[in-house]
Protein backbone atom coordinates (compact mmCIF):
# COMPACT_ATOMS: atom_id res chain seq x y z
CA UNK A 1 142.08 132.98 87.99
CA UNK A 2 141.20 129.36 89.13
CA UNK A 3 137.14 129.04 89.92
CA UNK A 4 136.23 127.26 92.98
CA UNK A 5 132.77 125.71 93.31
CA UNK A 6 131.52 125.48 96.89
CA UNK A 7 129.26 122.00 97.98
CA UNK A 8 126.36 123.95 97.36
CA UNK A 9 126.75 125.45 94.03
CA UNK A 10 127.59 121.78 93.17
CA UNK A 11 124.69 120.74 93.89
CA UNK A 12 122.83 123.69 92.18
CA UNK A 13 124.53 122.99 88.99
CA UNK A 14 123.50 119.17 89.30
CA UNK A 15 119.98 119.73 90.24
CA UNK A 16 119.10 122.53 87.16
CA UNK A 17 120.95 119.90 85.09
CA UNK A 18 118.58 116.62 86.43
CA UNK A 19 115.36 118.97 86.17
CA UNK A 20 113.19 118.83 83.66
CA UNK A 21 109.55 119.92 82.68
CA UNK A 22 105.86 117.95 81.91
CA UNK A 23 103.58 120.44 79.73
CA UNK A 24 100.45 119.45 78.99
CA UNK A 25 98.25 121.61 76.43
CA UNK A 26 94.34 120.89 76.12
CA UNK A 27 91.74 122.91 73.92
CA UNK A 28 89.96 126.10 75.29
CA UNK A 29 86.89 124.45 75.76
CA UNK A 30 88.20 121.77 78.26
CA UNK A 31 87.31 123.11 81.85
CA UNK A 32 89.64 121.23 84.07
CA UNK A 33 91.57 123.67 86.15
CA UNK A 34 93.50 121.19 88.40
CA UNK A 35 95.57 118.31 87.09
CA UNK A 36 97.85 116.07 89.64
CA UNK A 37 101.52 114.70 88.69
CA UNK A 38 102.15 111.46 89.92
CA UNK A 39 105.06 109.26 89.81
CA UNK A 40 105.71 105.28 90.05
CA UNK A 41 106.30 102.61 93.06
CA UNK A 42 106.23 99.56 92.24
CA UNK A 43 102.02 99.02 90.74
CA UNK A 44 101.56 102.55 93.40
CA UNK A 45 101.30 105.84 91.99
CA UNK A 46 102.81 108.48 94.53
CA UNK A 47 101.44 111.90 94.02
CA UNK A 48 104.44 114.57 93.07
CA UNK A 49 102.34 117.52 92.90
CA UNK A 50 98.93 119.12 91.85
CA UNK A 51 99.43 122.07 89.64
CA UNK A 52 96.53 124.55 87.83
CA UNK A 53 96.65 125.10 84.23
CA UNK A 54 96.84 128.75 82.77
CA UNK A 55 94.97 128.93 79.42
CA UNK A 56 94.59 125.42 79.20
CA UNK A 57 98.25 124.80 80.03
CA UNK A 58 100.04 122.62 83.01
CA UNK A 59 102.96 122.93 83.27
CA UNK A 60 105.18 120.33 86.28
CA UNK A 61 108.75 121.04 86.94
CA UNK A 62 110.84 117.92 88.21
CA UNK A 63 113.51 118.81 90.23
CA UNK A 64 115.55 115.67 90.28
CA UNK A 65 115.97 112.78 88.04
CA UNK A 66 113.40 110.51 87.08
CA UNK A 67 113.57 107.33 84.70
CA UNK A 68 110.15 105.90 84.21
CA UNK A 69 106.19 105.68 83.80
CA UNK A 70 104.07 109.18 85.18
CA UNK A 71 101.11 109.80 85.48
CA UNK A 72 98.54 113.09 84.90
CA UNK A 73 95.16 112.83 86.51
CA UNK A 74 92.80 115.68 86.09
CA UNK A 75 90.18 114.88 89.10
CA UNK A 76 87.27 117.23 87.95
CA UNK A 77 86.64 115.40 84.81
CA UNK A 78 88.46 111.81 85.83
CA UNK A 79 90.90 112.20 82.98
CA UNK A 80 94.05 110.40 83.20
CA UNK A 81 97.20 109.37 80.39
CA UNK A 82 100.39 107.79 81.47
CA UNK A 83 103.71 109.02 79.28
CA UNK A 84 107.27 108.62 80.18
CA UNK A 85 110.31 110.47 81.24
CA UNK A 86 113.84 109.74 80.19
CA UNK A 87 114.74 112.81 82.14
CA UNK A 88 114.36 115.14 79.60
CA UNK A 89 111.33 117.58 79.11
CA UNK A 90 107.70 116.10 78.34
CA UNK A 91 105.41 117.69 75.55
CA UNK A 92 102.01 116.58 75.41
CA UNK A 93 98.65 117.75 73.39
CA UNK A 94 95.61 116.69 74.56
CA UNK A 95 92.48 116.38 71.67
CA UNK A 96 89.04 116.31 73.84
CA UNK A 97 85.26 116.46 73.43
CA UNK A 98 82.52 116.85 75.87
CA UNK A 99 85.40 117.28 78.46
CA UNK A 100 87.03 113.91 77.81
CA UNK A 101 90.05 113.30 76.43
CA UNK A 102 89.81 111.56 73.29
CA UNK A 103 93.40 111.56 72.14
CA UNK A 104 96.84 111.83 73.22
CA UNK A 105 99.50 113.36 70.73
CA UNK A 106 102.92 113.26 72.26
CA UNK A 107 105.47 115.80 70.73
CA UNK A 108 108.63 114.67 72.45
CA UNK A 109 110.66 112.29 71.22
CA UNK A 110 110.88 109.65 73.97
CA UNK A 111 107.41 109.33 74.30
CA UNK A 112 106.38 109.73 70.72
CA UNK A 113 108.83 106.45 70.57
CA UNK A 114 107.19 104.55 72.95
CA UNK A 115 104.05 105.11 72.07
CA UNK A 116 105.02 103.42 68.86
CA UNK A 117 106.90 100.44 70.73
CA UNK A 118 103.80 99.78 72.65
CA UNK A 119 101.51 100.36 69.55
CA UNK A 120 104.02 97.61 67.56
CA UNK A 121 104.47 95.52 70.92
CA UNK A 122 100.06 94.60 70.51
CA UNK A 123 100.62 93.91 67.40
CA UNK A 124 103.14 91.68 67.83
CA UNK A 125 100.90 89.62 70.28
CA UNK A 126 97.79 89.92 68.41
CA UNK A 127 98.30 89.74 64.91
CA UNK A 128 101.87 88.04 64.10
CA UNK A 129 100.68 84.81 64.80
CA UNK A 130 98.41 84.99 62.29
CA UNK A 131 100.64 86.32 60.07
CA UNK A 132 103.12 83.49 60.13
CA UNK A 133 100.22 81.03 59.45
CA UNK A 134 99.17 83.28 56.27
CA UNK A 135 102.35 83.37 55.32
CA UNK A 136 102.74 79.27 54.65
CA UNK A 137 100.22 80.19 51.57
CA UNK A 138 102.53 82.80 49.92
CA UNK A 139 105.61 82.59 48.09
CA UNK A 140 108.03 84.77 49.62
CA UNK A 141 108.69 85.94 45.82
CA UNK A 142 105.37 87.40 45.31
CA UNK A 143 104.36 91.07 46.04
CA UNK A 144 102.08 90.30 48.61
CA UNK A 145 104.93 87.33 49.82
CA UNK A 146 107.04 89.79 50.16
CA UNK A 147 104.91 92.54 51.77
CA UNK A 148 104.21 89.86 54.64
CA UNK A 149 107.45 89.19 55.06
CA UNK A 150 108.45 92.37 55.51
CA UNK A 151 105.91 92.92 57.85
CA UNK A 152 106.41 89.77 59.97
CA UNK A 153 110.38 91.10 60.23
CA UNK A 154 109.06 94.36 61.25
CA UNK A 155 106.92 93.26 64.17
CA UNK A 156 109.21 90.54 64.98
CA UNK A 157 111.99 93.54 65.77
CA UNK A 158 112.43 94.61 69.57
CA UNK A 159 115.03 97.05 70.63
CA UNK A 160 117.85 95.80 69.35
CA UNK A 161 118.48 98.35 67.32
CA UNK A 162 118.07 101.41 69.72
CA UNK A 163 120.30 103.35 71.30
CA UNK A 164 120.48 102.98 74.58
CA UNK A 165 122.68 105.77 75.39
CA UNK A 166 119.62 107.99 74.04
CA UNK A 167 116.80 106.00 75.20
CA UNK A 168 117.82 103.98 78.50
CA UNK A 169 113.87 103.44 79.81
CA UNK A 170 112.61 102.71 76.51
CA UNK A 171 115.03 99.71 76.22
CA UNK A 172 115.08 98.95 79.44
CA UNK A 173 111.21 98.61 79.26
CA UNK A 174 110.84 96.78 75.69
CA UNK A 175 113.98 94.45 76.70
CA UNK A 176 112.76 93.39 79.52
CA UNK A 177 108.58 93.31 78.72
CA UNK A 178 109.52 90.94 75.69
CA UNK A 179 111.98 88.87 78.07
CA UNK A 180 109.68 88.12 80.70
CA UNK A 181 106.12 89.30 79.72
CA UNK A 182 105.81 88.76 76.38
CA UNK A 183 103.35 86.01 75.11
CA UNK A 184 106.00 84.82 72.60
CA UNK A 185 108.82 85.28 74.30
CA UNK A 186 111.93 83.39 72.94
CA UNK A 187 112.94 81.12 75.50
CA UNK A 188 110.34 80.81 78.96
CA UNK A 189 112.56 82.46 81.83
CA UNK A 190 113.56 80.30 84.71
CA UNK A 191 112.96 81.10 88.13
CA UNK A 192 116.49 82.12 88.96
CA UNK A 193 116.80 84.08 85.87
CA UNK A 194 113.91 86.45 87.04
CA UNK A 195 115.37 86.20 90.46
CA UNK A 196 118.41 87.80 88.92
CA UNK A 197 116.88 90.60 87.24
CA UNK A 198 114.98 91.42 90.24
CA UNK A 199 117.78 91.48 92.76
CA UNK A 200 120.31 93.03 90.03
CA UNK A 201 118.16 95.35 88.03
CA UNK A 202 118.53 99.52 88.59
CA UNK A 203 116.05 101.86 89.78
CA UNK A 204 113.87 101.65 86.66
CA UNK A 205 112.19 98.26 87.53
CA UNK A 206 110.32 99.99 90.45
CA UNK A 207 109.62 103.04 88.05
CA UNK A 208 108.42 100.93 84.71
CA UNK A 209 105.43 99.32 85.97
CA UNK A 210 107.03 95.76 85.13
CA UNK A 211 107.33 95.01 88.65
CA UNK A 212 104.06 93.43 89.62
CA UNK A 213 103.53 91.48 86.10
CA UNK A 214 106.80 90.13 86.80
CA UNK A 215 106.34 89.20 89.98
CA UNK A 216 103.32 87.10 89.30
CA UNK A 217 104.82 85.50 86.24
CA UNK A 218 107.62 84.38 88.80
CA UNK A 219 104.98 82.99 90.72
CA UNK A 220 103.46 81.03 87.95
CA UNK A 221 106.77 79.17 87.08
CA UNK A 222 106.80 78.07 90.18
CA UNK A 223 103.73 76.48 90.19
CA UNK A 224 100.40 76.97 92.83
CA UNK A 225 102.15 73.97 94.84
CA UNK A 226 105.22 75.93 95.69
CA UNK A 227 104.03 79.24 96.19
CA UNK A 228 105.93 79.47 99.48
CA UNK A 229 108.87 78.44 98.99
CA UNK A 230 109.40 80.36 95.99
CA UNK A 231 108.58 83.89 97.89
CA UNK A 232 110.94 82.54 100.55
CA UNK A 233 113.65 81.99 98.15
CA UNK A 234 113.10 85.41 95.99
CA UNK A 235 112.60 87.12 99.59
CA UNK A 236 115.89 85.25 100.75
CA UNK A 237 118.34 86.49 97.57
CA UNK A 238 116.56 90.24 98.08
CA UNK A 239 116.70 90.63 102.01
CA UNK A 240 113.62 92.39 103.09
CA UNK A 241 115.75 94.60 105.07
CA UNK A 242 116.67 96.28 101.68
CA UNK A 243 114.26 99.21 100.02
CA UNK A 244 113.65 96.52 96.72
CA UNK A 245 113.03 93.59 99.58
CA UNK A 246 110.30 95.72 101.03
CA UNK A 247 108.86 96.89 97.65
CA UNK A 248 108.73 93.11 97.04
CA UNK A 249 107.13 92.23 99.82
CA UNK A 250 104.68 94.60 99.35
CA UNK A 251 103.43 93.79 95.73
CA UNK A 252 103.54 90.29 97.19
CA UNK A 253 100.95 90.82 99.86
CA UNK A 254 98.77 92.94 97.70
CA UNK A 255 99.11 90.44 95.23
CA UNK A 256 97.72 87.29 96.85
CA UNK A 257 95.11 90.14 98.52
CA UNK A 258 94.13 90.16 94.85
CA UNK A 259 93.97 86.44 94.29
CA UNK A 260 92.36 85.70 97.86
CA UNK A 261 95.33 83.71 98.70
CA UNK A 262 94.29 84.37 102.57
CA UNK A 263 97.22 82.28 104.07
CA UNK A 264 100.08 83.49 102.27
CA UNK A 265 99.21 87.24 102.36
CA UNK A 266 98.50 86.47 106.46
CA UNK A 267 102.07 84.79 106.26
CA UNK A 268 104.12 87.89 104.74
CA UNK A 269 101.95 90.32 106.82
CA UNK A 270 103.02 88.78 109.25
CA UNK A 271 106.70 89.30 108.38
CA UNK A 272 106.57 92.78 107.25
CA UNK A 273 104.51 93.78 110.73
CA UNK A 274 107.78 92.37 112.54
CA UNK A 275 110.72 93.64 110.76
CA UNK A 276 113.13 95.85 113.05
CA UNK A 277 114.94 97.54 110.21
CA UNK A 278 113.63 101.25 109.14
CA UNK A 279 110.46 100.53 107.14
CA UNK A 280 109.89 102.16 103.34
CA UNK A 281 107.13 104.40 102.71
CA UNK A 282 105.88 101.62 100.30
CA UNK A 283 105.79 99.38 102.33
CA UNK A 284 104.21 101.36 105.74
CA UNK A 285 101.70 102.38 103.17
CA UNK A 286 100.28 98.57 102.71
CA UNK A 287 100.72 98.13 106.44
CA UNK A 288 98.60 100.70 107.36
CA UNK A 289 95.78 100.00 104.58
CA UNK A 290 96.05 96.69 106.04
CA UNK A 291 95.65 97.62 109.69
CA UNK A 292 92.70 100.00 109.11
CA UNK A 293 90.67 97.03 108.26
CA UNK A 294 91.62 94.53 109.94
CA UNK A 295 88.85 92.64 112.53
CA UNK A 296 88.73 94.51 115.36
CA UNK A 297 89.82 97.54 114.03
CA UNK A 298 88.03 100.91 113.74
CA UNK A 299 86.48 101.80 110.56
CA UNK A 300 88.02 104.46 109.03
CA UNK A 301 85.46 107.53 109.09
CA UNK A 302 84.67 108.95 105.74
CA UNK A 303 83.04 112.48 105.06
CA UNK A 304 80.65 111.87 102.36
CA UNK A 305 80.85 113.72 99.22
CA UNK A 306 77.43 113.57 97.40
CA UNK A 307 75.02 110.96 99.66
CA UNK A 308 72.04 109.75 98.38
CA UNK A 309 69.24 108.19 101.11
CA UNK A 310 70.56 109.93 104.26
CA UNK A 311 71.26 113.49 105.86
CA UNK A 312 74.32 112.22 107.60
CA UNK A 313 77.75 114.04 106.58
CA UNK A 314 79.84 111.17 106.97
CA UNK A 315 79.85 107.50 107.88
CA UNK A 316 79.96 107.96 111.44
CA UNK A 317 77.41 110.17 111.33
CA UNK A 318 74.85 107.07 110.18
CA UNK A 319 73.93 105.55 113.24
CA UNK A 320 72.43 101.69 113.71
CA UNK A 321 72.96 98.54 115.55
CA UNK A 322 75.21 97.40 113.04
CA UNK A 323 76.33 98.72 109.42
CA UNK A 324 77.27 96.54 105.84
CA UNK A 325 79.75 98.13 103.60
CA UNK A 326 79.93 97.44 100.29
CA UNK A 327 82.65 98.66 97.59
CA UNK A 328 80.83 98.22 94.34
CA UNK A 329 80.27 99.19 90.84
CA UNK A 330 77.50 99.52 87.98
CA UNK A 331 80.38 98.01 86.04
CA UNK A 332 81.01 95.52 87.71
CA UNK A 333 79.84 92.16 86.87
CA UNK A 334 79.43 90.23 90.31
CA UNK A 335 77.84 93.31 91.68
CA UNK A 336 75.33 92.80 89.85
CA UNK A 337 74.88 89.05 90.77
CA UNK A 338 74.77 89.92 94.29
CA UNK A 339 73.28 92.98 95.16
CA UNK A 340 69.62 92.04 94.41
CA UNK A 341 69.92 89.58 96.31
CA UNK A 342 70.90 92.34 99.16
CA UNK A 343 68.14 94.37 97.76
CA UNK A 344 65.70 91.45 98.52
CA UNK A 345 66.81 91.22 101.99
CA UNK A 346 66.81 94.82 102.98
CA UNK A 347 63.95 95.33 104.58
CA UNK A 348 64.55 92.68 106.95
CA UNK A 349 67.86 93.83 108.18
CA UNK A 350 66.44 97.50 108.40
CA UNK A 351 63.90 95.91 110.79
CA UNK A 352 66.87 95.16 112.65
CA UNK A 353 68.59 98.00 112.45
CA UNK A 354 71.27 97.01 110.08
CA UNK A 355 71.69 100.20 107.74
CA UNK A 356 73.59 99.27 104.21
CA UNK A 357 76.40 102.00 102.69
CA UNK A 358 77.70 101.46 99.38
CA UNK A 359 80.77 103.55 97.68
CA UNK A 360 80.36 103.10 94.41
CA UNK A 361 83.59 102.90 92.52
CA UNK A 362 82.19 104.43 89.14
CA UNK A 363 83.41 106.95 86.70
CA UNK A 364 80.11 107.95 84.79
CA UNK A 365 77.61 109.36 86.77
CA UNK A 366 74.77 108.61 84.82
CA UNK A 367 75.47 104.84 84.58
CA UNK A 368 75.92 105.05 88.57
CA UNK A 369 72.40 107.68 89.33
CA UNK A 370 70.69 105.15 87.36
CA UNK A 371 71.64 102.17 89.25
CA UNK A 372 71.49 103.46 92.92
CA UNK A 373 67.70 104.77 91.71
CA UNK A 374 66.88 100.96 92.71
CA UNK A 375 69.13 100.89 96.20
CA UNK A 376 67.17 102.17 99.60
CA UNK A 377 70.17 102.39 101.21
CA UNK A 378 72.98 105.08 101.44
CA UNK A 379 74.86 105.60 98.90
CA UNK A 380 77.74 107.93 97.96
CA UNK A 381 80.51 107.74 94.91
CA UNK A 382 83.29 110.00 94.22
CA UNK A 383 82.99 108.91 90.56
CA UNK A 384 86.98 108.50 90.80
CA UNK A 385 86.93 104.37 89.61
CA UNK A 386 90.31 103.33 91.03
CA UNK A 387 91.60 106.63 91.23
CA UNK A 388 89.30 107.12 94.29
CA UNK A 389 90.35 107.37 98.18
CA UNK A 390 88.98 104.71 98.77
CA UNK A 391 91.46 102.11 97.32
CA UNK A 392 94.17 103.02 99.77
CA UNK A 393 92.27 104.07 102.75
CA UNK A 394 90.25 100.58 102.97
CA UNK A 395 92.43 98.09 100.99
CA UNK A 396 90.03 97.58 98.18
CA UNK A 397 91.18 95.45 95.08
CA UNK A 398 88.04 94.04 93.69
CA UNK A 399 84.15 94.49 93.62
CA UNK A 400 82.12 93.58 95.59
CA UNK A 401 83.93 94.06 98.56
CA UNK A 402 82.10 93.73 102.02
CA UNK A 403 82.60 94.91 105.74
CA UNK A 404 80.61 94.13 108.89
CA UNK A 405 81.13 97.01 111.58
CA UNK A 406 79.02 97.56 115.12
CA UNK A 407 77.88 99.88 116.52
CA UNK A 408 80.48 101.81 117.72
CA UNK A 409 82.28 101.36 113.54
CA UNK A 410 84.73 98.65 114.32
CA UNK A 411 85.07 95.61 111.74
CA UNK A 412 83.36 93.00 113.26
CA UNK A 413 83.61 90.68 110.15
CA UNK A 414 84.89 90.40 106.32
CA UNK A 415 82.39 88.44 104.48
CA UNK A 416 83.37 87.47 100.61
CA UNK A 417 80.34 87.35 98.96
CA UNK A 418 76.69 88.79 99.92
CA UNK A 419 75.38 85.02 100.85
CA UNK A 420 77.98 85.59 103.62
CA UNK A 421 76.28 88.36 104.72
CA UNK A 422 73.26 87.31 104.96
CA UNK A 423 74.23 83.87 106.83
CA UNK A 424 76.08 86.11 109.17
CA UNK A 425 72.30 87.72 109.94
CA UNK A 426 69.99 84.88 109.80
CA UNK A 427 68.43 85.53 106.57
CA UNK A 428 69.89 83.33 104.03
């Protein structure tokens, strides 16, 4: 008897084919229960799912298929590892100590591979230059001639000889890192070649992580002169009507956010804030961490997690004439530059009743107690680093970042540095 498939067992049969399976293992003694699955965008990671372990293991199912860079992050303990999937099942072991993790061994082949590609790929940058000079003082028919040599050829090698049937990411990534990203790359791409691979690569380049470092390399052969008209043209071949167009335009503005490059991200704001055409989430994502701090704008409230200096429960909650935000960081190098010279100040713009909040974007809690021990103001940290809510919520890309709000938490101004501050109160 003939079968006969209806549309939905179709689909059934596709979809347990395209799933697949992340498993992470970790050692009894690490106390995470929680660990979140996120997937790729572009430079955003987009949250999948959050799953608990059971003794120690996580295990994600992936219902669809998936060709690219993931993400783990275990929130209680700020733990995070990036692997791949080639849509096939992921196998990780996780080696930690003091409830860090201190080593990643991964037992499936695709990312056991690329782990070695990547290892190989800083090698290449770092040490074969050197190793063609040393080899100018060797005879290639000594033992140690020909040990270089063999080395040289071995870090020289790219994917070439991979399958690509068996491992599309991994030579889609290596190909295409050492075409365009590499620091000895054979022959300098033009700007219409990387045009072309953007507007006629697959889905991968939004899932590899390429996109962004791309993007700004295209921007460098164009030169700082022409930085306009070479988004226009890029933006031109891509139509920002399309999903990749939109992706585009969003690394774009985030980019020169990055670089302060103040007119052109105002320019392509601009654009994206007027299309007609059905918007990406990507893309509504950077309009709306875009809008929430823009001047005039509400503050976006914030419950506070662990506040030091104050009994209010969130932001809102601290009340004064007017209120300076800073996003900063005991790592962070210009913090520490500018906010004694805050510090200094402080009392004078308390007199005024000016109250200072600072989210701290640190990981280690000690290094951040220590520091705020010295701040009178309030302070609160979800010891997240970049992982934190803050990033997205308030558009932060770099430390120190300021905002002025009134009373009544709307951005009244967006000083750069903290002698803008204080010129903006009278106390420089």
């Amino acid at each position: 008897m003939k079968k006969t498939f209806t549309i939905s067992a179709l689909l059934a049969v596709f979809s347990l084919q395209a799933q697949f399976t992340v498993t992470i293992q970790a050692p009894a003694d690490f106390k995470d229960q929680d660990a979140i699955l996120y997937t790729l965008n572009g430079s955003k990671d987009i949250i999948f799912t959050k799953e608990q372990g059971k003794n120690n293991v996580w295990t994600f199912k992936y219902p669809k298929n998936y060709m690219g860079m993931m993400k783990v992050y275990f929130p209680g303990s700020n733990n995070t590892f990036n692997f791949i999937s080639e849509n096939k099942n992921v196998n990780v072991r996780l080696e930690t100590q003091g409830n860090k993790v201190k080593d990643i061994i991964y037992l499936d082949e695709a990312n056991e591979i690329m782990s070695k590609f990547q290892e190989g790929s800083q090698k290449k940058e770092l040490i074969l230059p050197a190793l063609s000079q040393i080899k100018e003082y060797y005879k290639d028919n000594t033992d140690f001639g020909k040990a270089l040599k063999a080395e040289i050829n071995r870090l020289s090698g790219g994917s070439e000889g991979m399958d690509q049937s068996q491992h599309p990411f991994i030579y889609y990534y290596n190909t295409n890192y050492n075409r365009f990203l590499s620091n000895n790359p054979a022959k300098k791409p033009t700007q219409d070649e990387i045009i072309n691979f953007i507007d006629k690569s697959n889905d991968m380049l939004e899932t590899s992580s390429l996109l962004r470092p791309v993007l700004v390399s295209y921007l460098n052969t164009g030169g700082n002169t022409n930085v306009g008209t070479s988004v226009d043209k890029l933006l031109d071949r891509l139509k920002v009507e399309t999903p990749r167009g939109q992706t585009v335009l969003s690394e774009l503005i985030d980019i020169f956010d990055v670089y302060d490059m103040q007119e052109f991200k105002d320019k392509y704001l601009s654009l994206a804030k007027n299309l007609k055409c059905t918007i990406t989430d990507r893309l509504a994502s950077t309009l709306k961490s875009n809008a929430n701090v823009e001047i005039g704008a509400a503050f976006p409230n914030y419950k506070f997690q662990t506040p030091v200096n104050t009994t209010a429960k969130s932001l809102y909650d601290v009340k004064a004439d007017k209120k300076i935000i800073i996003f900063w960081s005991s790592t962070c190098s210009h913090c520490e530059e500018e906010l004694p010279k805050l510090l200094a100040k402080y009392n004078d713009l308390k007199s005024k009743n000016i109250q200072v909040v600072g989210f701290s974007m640190d990981v280690d809690k000690d290094s951040y107690t220590k520091k705020i021990a010295a701040f009178p103001w309030v302070n609160d940290s979800e010891l997240k680093g970049w992982n934190s809510s803050y990033v997205d919520t308030y558009n932060v890309h770099a430390t120190p970042t300021y905002f002025i709000l009134d009373a009544n938490n709307k951005i009244i101004n967006r000083p750069e540095h903290v002698a803008d501050v204080l010129q903006y109160f009278s106390l420089k």
